[in-house]
C-alpha atoms as a PDB file:
ATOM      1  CA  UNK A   1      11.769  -6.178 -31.186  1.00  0.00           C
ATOM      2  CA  UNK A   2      11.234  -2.576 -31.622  1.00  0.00           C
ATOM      3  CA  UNK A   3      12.555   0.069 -28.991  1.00  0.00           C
ATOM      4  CA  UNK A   4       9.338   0.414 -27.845  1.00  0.00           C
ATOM      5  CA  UNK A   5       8.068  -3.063 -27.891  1.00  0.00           C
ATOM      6  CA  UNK A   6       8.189  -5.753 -24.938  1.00  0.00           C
ATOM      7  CA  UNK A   7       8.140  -9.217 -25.044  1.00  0.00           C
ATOM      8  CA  UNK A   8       4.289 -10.686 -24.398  1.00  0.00           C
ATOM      9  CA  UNK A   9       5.342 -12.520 -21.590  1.00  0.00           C
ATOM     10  CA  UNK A  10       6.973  -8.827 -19.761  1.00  0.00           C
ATOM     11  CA  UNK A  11       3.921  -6.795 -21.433  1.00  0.00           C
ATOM     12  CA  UNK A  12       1.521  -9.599 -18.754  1.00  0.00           C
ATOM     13  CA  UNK A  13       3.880  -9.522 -15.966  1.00  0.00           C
ATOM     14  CA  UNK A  14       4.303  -5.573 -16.031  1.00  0.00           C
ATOM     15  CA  UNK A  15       0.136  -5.700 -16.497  1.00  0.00           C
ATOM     16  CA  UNK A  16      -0.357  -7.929 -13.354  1.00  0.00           C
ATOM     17  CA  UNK A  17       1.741  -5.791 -11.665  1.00  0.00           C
ATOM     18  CA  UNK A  18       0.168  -2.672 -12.100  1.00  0.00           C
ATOM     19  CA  UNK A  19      -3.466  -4.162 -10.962  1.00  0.00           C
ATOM     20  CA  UNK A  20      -1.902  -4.796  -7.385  1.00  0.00           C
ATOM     21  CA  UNK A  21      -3.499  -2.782  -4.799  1.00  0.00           C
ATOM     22  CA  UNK A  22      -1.306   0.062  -3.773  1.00  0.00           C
ATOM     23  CA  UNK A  23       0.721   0.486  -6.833  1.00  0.00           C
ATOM     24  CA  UNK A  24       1.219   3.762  -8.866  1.00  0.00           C
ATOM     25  CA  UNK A  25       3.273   2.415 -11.467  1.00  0.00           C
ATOM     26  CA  UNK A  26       5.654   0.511 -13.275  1.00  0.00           C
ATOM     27  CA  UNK A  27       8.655   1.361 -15.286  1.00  0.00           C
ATOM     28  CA  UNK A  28      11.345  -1.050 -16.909  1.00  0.00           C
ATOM     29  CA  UNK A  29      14.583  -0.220 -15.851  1.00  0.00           C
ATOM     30  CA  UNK A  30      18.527  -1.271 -15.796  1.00  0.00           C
ATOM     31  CA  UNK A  31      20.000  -2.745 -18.826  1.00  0.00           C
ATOM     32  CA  UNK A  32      16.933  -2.906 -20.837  1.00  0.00           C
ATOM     33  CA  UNK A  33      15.758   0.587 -20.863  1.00  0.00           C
ATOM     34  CA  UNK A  34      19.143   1.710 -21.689  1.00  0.00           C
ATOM     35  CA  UNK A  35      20.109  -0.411 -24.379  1.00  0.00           C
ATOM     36  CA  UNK A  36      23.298  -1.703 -23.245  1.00  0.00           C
ATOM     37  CA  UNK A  37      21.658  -5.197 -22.325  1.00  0.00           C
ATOM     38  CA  UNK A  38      23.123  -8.837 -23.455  1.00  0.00           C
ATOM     39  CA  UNK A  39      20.784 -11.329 -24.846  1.00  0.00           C
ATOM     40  CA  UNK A  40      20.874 -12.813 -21.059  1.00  0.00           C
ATOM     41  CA  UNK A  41      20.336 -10.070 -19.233  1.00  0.00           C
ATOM     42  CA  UNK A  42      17.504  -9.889 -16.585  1.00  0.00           C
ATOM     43  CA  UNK A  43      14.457  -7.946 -16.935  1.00  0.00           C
ATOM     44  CA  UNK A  44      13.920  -5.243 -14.012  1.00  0.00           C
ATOM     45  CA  UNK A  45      10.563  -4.341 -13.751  1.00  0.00           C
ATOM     46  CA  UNK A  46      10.417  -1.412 -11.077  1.00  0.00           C
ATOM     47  CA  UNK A  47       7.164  -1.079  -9.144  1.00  0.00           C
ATOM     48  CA  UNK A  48       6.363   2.411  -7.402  1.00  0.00           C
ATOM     49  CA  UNK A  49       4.590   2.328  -4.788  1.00  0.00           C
ATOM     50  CA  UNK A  50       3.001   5.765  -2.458  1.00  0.00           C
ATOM     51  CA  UNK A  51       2.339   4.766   0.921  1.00  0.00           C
ATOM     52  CA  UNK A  52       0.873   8.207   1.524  1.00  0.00           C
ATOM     53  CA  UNK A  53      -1.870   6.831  -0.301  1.00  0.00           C
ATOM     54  CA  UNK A  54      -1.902   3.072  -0.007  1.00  0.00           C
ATOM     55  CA  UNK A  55       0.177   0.471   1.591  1.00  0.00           C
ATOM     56  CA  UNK A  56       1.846  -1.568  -0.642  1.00  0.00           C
ATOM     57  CA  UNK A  57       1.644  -5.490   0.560  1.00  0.00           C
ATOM     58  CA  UNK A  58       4.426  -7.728  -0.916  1.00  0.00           C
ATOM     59  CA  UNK A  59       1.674 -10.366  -0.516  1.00  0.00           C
ATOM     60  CA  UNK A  60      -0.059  -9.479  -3.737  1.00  0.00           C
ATOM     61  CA  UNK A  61       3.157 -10.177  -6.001  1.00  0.00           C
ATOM     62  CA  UNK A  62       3.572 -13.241  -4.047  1.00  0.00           C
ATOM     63  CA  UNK A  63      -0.468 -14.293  -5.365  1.00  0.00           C
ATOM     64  CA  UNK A  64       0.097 -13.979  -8.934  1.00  0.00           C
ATOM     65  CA  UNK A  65       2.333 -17.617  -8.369  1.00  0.00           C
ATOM     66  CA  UNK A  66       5.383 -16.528 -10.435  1.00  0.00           C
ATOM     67  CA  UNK A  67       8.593 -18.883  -9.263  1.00  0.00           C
ATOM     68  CA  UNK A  68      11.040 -17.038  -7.388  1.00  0.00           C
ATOM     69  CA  UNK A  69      11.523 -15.396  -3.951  1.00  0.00           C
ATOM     70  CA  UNK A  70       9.578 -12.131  -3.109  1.00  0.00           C
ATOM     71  CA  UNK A  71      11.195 -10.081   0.025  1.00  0.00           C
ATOM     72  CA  UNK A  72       9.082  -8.140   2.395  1.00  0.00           C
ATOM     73  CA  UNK A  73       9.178  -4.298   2.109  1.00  0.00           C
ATOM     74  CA  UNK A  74      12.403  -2.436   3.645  1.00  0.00           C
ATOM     75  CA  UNK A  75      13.951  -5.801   3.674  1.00  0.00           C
ATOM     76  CA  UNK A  76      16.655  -5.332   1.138  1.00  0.00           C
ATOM     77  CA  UNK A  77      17.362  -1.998   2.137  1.00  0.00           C
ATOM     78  CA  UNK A  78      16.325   1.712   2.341  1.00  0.00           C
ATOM     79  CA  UNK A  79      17.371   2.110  -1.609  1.00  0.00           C
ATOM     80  CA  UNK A  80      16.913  -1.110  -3.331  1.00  0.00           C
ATOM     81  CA  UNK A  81      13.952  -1.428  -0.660  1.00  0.00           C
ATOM     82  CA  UNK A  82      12.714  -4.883  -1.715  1.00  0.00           C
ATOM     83  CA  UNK A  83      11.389  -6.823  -4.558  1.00  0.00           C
ATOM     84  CA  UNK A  84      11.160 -10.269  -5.982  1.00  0.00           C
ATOM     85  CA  UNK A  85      13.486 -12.537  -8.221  1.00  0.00           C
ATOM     86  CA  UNK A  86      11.426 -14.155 -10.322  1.00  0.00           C
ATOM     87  CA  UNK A  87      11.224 -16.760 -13.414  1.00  0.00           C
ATOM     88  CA  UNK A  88       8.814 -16.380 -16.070  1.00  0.00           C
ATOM     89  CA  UNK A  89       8.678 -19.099 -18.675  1.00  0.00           C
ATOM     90  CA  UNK A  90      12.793 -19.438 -17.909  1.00  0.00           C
ATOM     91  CA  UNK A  91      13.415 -15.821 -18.382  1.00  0.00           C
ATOM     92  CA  UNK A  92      14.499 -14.349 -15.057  1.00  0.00           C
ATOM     93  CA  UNK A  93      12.554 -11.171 -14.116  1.00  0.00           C
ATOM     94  CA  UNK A  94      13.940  -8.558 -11.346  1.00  0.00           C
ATOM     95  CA  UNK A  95      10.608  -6.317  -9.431  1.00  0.00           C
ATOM     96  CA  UNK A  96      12.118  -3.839  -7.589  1.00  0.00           C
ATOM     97  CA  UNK A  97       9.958  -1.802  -4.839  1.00  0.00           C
ATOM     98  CA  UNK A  98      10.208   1.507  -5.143  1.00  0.00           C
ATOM     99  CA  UNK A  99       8.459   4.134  -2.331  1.00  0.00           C
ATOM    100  CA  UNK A 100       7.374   6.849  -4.654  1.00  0.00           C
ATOM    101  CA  UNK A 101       7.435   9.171  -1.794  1.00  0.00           C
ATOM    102  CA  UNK A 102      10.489   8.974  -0.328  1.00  0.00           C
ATOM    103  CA  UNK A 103      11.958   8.825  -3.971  1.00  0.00           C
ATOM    104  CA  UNK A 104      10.655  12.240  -5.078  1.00  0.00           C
ATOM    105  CA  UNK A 105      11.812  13.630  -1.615  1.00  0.00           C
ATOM    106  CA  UNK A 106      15.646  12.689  -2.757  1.00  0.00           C
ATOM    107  CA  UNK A 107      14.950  14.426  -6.004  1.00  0.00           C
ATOM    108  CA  UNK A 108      14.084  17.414  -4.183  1.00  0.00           C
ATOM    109  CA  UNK A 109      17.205  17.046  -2.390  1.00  0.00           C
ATOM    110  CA  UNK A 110      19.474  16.363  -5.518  1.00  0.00           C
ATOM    111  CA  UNK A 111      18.172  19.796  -7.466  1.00  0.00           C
ATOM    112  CA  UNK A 112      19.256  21.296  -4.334  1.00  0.00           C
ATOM    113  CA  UNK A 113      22.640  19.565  -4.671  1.00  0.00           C
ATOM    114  CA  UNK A 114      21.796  17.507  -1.475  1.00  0.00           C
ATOM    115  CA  UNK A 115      22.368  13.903  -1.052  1.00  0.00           C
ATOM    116  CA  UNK A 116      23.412  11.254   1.683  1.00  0.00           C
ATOM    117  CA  UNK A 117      25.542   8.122   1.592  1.00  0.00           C
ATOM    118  CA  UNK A 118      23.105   5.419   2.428  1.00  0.00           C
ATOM    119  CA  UNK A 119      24.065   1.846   3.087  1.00  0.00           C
ATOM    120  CA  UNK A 120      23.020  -1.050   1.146  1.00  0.00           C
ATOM    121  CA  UNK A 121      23.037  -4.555   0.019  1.00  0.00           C
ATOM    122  CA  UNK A 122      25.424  -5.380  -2.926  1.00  0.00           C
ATOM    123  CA  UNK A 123      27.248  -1.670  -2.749  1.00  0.00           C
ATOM    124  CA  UNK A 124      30.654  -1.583  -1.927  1.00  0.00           C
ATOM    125  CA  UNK A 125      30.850   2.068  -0.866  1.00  0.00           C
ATOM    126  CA  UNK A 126      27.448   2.831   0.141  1.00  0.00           C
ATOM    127  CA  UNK A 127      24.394   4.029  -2.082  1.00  0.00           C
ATOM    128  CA  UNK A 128      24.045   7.849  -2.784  1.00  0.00           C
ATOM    129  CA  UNK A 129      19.773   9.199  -2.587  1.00  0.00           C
ATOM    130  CA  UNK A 130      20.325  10.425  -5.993  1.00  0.00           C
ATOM    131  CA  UNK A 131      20.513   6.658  -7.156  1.00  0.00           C
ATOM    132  CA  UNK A 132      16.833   6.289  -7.554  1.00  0.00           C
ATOM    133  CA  UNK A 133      16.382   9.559  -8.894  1.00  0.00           C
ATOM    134  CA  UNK A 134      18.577   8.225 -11.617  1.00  0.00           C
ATOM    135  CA  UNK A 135      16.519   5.458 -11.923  1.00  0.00           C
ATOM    136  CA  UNK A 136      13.664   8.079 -13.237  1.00  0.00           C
ATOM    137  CA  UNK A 137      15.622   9.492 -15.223  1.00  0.00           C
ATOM    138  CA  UNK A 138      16.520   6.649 -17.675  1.00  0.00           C
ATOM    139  CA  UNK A 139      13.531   4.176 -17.232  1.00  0.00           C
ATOM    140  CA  UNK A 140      11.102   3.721 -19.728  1.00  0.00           C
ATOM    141  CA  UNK A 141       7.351   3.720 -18.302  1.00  0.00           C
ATOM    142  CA  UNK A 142       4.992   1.039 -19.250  1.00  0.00           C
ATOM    143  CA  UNK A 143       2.203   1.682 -16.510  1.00  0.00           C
ATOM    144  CA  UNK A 144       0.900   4.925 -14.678  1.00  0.00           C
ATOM    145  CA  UNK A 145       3.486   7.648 -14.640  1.00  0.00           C
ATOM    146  CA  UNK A 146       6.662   8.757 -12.635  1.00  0.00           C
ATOM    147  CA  UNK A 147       8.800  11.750 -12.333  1.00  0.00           C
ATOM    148  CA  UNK A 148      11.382  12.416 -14.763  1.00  0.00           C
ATOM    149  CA  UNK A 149      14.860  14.004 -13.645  1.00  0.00           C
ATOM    150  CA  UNK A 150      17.554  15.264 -15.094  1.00  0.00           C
ATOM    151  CA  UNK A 151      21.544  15.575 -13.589  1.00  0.00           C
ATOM    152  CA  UNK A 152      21.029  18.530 -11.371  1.00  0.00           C
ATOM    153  CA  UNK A 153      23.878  21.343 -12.248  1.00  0.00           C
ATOM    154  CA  UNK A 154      24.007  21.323  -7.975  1.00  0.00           C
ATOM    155  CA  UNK A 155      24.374  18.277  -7.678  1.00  0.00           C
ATOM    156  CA  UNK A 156      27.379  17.648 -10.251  1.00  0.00           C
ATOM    157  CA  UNK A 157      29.388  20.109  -8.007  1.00  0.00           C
ATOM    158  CA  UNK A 158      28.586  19.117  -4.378  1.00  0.00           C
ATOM    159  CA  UNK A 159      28.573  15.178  -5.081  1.00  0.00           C
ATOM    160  CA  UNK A 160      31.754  15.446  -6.961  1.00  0.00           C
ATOM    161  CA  UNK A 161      33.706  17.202  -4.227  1.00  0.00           C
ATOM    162  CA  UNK A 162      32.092  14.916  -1.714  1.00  0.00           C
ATOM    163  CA  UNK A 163      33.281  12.046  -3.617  1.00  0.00           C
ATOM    164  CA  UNK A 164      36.543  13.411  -4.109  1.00  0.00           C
ATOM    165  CA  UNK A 165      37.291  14.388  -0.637  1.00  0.00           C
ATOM    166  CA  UNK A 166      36.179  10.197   0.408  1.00  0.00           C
ATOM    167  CA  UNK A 167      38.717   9.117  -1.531  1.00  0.00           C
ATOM    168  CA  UNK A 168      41.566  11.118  -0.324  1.00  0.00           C
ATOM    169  CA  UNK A 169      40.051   9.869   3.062  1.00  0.00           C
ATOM    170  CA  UNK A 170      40.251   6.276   1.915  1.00  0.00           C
ATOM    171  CA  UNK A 171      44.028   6.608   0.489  1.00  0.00           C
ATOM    172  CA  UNK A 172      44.788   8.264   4.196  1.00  0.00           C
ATOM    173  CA  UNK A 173      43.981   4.765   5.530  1.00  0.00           C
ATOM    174  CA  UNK A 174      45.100   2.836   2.866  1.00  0.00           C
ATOM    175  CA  UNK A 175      48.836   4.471   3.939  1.00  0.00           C
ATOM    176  CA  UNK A 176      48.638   3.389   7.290  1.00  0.00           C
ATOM    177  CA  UNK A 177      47.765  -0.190   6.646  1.00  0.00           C
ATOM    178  CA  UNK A 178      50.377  -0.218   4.545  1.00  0.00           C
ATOM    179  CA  UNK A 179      52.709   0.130   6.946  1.00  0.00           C
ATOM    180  CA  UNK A 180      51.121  -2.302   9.140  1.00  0.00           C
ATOM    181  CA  UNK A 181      51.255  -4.766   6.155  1.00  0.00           C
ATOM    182  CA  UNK A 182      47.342  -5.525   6.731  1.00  0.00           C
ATOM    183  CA  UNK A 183      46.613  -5.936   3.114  1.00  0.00           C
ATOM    184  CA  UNK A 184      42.996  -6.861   3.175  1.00  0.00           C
ATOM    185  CA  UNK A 185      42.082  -3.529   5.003  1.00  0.00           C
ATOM    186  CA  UNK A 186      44.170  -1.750   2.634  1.00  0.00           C
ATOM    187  CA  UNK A 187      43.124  -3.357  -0.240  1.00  0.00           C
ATOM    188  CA  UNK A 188      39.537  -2.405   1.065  1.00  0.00           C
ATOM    189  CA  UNK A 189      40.410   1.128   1.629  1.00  0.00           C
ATOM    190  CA  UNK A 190      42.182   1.069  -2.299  1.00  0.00           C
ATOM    191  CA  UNK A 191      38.618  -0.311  -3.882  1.00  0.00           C
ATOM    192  CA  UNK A 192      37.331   2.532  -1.609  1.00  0.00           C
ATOM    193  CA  UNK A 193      39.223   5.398  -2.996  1.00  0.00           C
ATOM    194  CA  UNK A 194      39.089   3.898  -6.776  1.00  0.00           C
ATOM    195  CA  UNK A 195      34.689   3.770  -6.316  1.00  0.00           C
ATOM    196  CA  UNK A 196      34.308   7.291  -4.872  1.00  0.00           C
ATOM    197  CA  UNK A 197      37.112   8.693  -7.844  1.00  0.00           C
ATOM    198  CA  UNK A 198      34.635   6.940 -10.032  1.00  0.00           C
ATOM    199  CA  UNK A 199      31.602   8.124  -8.301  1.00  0.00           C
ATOM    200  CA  UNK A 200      33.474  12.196  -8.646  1.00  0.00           C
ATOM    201  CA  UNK A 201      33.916  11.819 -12.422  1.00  0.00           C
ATOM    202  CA  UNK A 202      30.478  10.682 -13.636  1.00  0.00           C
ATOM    203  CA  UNK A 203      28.804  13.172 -10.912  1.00  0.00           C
ATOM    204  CA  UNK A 204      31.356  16.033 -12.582  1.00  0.00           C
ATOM    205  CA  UNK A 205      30.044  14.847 -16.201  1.00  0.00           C
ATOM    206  CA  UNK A 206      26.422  14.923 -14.486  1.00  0.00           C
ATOM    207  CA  UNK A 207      26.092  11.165 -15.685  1.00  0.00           C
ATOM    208  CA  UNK A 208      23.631   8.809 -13.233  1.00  0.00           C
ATOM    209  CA  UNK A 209      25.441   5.599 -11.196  1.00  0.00           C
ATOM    210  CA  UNK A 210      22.816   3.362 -10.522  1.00  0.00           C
ATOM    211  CA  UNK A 211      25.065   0.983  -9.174  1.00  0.00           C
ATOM    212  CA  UNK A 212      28.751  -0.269  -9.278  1.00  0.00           C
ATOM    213  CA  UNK A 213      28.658  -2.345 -11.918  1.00  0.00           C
ATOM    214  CA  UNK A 214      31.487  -1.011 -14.615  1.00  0.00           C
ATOM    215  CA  UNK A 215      31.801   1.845 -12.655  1.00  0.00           C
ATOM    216  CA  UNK A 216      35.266   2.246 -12.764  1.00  0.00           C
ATOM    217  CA  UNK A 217      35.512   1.332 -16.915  1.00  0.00           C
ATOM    218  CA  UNK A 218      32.530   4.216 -17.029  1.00  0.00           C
ATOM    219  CA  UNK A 219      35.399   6.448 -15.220  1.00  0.00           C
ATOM    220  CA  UNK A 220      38.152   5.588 -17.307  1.00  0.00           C
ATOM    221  CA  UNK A 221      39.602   3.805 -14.054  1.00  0.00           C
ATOM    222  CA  UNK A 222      39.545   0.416 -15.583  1.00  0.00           C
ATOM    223  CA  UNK A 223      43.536   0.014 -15.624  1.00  0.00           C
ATOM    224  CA  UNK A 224      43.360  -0.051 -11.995  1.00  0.00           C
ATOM    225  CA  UNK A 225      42.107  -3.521 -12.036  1.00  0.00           C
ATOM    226  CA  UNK A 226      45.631  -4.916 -12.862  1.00  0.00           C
ATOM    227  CA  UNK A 227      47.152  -2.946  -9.848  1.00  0.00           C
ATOM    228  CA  UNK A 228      45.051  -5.196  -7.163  1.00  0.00           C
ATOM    229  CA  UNK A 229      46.431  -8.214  -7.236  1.00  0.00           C
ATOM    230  CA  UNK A 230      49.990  -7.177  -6.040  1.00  0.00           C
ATOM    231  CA  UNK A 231      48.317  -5.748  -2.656  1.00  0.00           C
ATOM    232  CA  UNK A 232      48.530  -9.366  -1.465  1.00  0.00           C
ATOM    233  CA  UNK A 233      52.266  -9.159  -1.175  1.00  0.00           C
ATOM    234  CA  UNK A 234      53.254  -7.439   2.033  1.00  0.00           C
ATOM    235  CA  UNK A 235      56.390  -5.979   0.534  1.00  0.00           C
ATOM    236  CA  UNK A 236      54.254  -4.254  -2.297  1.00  0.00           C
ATOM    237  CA  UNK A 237      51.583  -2.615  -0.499  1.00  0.00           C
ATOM    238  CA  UNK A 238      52.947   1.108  -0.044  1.00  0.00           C
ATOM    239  CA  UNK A 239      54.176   0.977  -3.688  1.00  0.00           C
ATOM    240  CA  UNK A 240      50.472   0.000  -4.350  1.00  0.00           C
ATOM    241  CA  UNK A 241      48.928   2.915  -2.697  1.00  0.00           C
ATOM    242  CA  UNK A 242      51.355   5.379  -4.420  1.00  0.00           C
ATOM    243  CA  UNK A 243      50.142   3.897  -7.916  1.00  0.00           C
ATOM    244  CA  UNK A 244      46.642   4.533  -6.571  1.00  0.00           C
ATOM    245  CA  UNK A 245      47.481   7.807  -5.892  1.00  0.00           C
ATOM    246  CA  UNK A 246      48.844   8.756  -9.428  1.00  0.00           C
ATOM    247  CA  UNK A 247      46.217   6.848 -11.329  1.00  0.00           C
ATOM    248  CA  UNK A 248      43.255   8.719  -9.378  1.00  0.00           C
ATOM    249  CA  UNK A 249      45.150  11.870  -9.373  1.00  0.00           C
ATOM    250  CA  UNK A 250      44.658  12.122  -5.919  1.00  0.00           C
ATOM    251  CA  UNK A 251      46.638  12.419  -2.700  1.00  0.00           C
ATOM    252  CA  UNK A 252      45.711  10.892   0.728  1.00  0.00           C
ATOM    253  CA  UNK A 253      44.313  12.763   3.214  1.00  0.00           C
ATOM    254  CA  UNK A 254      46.967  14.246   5.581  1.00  0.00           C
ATOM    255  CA  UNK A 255      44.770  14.546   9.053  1.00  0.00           C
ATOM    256  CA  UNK A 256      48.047  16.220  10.383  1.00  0.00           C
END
């Protein structure tokens, strides 16, 4: 298959998708339009929708009979807003809603280095507005057209320093559990700081996170992975932390 070639089968789901009432377009996204997929991978179809012109009713995706579940708009959250797992001749397809105006209103916000922490289904540390803005930037359209971005020079500098500052926030906390020897909370608050360190770098290299997936290996944080297991000992819990520390190059938060 050629970069720009689909399979027939996503070429007439991507085609019966963009004859449903209300939507502008549709884009393949994640793995696929990058490259990096595995022979298994899913297929994620995104479908934009602009409710300043047309509702969008999940109802329609449900009517074209594909197996699978389809959600109800807003029900998966306010970034990853809804969509539908489905299975199309045994190859598993993702369609994720997308609200075409509220989307374009981040990217506003991004060039002008502005973002917020949203949060959502399947992220550990939240979901930043620039996430579907990212999306834009890396998906490859197949009907109608959408946006394009680019990594905002603003938004490399605020979001990293954000991110930065969260995690020396995190490590704060992850101290004073520590010393409580609650080592679930502290392992939380560890996964917490290691995320947002992640989350710094790639903003500071102006690189898109569409999601935590191989974040940390993206950030050259993938050692860390060894230190977690010991935070279920009690005794090693502050000795944890402090290899936290050096490995993000970052101190905790001192509030006082």
């Amino acid at each position: 298959m050629s970069e720009s070639q689909l399979p027939a089968k996503i070429e007439q789901v991507a085609a019966a998708l963009a004859d449903l009432p209300g939507v502008e377009a549709v884009v393949l996204g994640g793995s696929r339009a990058t490259g990096t997929h595995r022979p298994d991978s899913d297929w994620d179809l995104g479908l934009y929708y602009r409710p300043s012109r047309r509702s969008f009713d999940p109802g329609g995706l449900r009517g074209l009979g594909y197996d699978g579940h389809v959600s109800e708009v807003g029900e998966w959250g306010p970034i990853v807003n809804g969509g539908g797992w489905l299975t199309v001749e045994q190859t598993p397809v993702d369609v994720l809603f997308r609200d075409l105006d509220t989307v374009e209103r981040w990217q506003r916000d991004a060039e002008q280095g502005r973002f917020e922490l949203l949060c959502q289904n399947g992220y550990i540390v939240g979901a930043p507005t620039y996430l579907p803005v990212g999306e834009l930037a890396i998906c490859r359209p197949i009907a109608g057209e959408v946006p394009r971005a680019t990594f905002p020079v603003a938004l490399a500098t605020s979001a990293a320093a954000w991110w930065k500052g969260r995690a020396g926030v995190s490590l704060m906390f992850a101290e004073r559990y520590a010393e409580t020897g609650d080592a679930v909370c502290c392992s939380g608050m560890l996964v917490d700081a290691a995320l947002c360190t992640a989350h710094a770098r790639l903003a500071q290299r102006r690189e898109w996170v569409l999601n935590e997936k191989r974040l940390l290996a993206r950030a050259g944080l993938g050692d860390l992975q060894r230190l977690l297991p010991s935070a279920a000992a009690e005794r090693d819990l502050a000795a944890t932390v402090a290899a936290f520390g050096r490995a993000l190059e970052a101190d905790p938060l001192a509030a006082r």
